[in-house]
Protein backbone atom coordinates (compact mmCIF):
# COMPACT_ATOMS: atom_id res chain seq x y z
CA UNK A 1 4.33 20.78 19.85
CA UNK A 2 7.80 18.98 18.64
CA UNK A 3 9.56 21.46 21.83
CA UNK A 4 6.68 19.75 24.33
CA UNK A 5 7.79 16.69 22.59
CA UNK A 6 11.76 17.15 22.70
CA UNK A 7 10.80 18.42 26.22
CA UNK A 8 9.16 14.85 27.82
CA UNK A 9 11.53 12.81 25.90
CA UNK A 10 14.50 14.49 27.53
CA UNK A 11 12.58 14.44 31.05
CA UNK A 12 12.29 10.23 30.65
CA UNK A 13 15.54 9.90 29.05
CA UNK A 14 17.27 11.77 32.54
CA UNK A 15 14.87 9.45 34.31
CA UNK A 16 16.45 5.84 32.21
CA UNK A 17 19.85 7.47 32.76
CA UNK A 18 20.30 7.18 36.06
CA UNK A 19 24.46 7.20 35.57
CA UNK A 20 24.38 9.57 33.15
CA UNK A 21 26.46 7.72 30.66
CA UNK A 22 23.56 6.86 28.00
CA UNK A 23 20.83 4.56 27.97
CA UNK A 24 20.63 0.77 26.98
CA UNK A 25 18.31 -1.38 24.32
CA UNK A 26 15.76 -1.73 26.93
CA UNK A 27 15.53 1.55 28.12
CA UNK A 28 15.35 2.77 24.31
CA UNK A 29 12.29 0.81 24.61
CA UNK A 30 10.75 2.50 27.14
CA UNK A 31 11.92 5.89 26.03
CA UNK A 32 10.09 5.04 22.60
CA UNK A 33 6.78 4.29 23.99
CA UNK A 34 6.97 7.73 25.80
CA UNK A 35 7.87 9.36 22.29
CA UNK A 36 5.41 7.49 20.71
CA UNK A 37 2.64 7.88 23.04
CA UNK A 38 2.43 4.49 23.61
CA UNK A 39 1.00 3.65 20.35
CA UNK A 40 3.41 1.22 18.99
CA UNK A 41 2.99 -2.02 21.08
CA UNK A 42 6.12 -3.81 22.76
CA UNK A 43 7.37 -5.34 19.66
CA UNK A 44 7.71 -2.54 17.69
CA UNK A 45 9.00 -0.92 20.53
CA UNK A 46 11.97 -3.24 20.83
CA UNK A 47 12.54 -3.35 17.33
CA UNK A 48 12.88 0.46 16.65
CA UNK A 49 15.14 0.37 20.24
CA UNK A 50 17.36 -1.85 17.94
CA UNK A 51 16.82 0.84 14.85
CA UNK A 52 18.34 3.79 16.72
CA UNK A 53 21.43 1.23 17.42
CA UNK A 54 21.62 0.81 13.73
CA UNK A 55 21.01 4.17 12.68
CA UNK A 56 24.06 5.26 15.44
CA UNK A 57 26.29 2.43 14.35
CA UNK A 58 26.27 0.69 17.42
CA UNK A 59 26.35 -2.55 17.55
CA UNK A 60 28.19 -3.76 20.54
CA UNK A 61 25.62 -5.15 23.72
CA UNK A 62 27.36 -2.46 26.17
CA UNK A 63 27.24 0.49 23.75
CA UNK A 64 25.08 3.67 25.13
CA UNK A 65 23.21 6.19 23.56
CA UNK A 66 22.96 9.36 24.58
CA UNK A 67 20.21 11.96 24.44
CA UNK A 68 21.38 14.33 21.56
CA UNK A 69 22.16 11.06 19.70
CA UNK A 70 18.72 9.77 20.46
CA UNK A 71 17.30 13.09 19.29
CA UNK A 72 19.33 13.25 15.96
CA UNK A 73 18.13 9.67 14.76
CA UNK A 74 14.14 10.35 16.06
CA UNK A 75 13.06 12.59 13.03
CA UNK A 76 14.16 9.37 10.96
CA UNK A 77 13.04 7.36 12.97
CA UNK A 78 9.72 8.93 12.86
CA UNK A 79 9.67 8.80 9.26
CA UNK A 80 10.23 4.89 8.89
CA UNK A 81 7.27 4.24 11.56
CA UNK A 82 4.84 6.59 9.16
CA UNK A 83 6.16 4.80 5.84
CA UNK A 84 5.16 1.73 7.80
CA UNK A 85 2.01 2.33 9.42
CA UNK A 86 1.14 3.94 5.95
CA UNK A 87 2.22 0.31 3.96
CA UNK A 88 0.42 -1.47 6.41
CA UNK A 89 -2.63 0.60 6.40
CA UNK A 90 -2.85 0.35 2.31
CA UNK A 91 -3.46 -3.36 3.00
CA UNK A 92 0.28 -4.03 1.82
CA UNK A 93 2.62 -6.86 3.39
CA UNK A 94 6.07 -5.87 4.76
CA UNK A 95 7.36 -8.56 2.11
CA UNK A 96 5.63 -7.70 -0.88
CA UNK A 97 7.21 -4.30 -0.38
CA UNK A 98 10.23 -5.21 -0.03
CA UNK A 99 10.10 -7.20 -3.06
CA UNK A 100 8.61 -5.05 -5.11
CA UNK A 101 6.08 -7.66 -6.20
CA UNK A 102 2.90 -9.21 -5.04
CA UNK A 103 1.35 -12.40 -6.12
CA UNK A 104 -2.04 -11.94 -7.96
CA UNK A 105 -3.58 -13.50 -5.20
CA UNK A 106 -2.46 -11.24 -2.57
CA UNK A 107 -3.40 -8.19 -4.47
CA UNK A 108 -7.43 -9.74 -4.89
CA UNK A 109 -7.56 -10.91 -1.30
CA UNK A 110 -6.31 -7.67 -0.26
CA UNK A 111 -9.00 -5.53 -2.05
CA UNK A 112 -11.71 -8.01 -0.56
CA UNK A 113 -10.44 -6.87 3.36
CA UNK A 114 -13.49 -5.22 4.89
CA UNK A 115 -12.07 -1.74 6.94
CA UNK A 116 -12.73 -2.06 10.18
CA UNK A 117 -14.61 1.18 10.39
CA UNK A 118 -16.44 0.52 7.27
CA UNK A 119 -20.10 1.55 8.23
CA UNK A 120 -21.23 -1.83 6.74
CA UNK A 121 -19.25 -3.60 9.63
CA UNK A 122 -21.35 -1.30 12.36
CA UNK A 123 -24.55 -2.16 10.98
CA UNK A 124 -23.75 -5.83 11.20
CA UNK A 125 -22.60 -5.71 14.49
CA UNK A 126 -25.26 -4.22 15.37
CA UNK A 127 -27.41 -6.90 13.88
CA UNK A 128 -25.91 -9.20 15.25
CA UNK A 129 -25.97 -8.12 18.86
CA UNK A 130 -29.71 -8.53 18.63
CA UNK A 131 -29.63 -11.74 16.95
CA UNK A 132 -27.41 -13.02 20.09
CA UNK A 133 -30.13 -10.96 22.20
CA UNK A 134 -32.64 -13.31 20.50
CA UNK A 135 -30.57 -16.38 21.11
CA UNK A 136 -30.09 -15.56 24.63
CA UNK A 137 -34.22 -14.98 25.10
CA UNK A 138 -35.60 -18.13 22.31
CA UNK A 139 -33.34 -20.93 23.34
CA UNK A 140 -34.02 -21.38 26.72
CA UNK A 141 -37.82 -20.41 26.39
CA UNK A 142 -38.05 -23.53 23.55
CA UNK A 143 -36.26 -25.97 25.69
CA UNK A 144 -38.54 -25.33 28.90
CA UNK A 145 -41.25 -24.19 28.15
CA UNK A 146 -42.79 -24.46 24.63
CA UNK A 147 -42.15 -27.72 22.65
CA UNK A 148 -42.71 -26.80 18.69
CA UNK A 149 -45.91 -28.54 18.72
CA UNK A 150 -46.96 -25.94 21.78
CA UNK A 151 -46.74 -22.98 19.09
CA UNK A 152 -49.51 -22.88 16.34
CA UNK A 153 -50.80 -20.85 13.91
CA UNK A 154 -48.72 -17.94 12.81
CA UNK A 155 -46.50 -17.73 15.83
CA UNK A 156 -44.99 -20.66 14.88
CA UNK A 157 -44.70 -19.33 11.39
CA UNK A 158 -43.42 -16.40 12.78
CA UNK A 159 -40.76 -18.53 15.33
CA UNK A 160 -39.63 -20.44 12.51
CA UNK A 161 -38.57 -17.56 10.03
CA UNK A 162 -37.03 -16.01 12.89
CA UNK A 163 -34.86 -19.22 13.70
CA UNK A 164 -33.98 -19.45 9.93
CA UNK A 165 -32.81 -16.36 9.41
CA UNK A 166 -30.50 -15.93 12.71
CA UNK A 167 -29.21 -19.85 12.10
CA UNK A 168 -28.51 -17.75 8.10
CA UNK A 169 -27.22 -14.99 9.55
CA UNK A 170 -24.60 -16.08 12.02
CA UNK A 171 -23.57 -18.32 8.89
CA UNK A 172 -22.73 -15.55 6.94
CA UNK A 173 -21.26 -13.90 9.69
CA UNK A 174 -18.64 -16.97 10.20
CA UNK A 175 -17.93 -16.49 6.73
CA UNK A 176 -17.26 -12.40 7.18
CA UNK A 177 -15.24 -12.31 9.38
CA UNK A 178 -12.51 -14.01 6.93
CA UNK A 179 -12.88 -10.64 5.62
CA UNK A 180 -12.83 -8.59 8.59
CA UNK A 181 -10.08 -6.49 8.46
CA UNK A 182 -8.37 -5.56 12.25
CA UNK A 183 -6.55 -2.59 14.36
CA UNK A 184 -2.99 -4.23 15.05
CA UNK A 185 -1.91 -1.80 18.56
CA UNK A 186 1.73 -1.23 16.87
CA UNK A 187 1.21 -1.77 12.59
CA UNK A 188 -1.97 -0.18 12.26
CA UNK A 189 -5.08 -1.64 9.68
CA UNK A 190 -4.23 -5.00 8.79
């Protein structure tokens, strides 16, 4: 798997280095997202580009780096990206960590973050896809068609505890999704 690997990167890096001489910051770039499979997102595309200039000790604009540089720096490389998809995915800030210290705050809002996959998160979604479903369908029907003193008995019971709890419900849901944690395309859970 790491030859199949070693294998495309080498293919795209001959493809960027159309001189032969080494590729550029921006081309690094590109090369990354084919290393990483795309998974990273354009900033943190650019910024591990600039990384593997770092890690080389290159730090003039026309300076060039060549494949078996690239590929002695990548195993690092890959290692930072997992420490920080890992920090980030433990609910942890980039400066807390490098700090060493978190404000009380942070550490209590953090363990209130609802996962993103969490199965309560489905179900409520869920719920809430019918409530808009009931939206869509009772709104219009009130406005043009029944008037509230067209609906007696226990329909109108009925109408009105529906009403209630959707109006409670998408409440609550403004309120949730303060919690609602979300898939960042290059840091992972935030």
């Amino acid at each position: 798997r790491r030859r199949r690997k070693q294998r495309r990167i080498a293919k795209r890096f001959r493809e960027l280095d159309d001189d032969g001489e080494g590729v550029g910051a921006a081309e690094m770039a590109q090369l990354l997202a084919v290393a990483f499979n795309h998974a990273l997102g354009h900033e943190m595309e650019l910024r591990c580009a600039y990384r593997v200039f770092e890690l080389l000790n290159k730090a003039d604009v026309g300076d060039l780096v060549t494949l078996p540089e690239f590929l002695s720096v990548l195993p690092h490389l890959e290692d930072e990206i997992k420490e920080q998809q890992r920090k980030n995915r433990r609910g942890a800030s980039i400066e807390a960590t490098e700090t060493g210290s978190q404000w009380a705050i942070t550490r209590f809002a953090g363990r209130m973050v609802i996962p993103p996959e969490s199965q309560f998160l489905v179900f409520w979604d869920y719920v809430k896809k019918f409530v808009v479903i009931y939206y869509m369908l009772e709104v219009p029907i009130r406005f043009c068609f029944l008037g509230r003193a067209d609906v007696e008995g226990e329909a109108a019971v009925l109408l009105e505890a529906a009403s209630w709890f959707c109006d409670v419900f998408m409440a609550l849901n403004v309120i949730l999704n303060f919690f609602r944690g979300f898939v960042h395309p290059a840091q992972g859970i935030v």
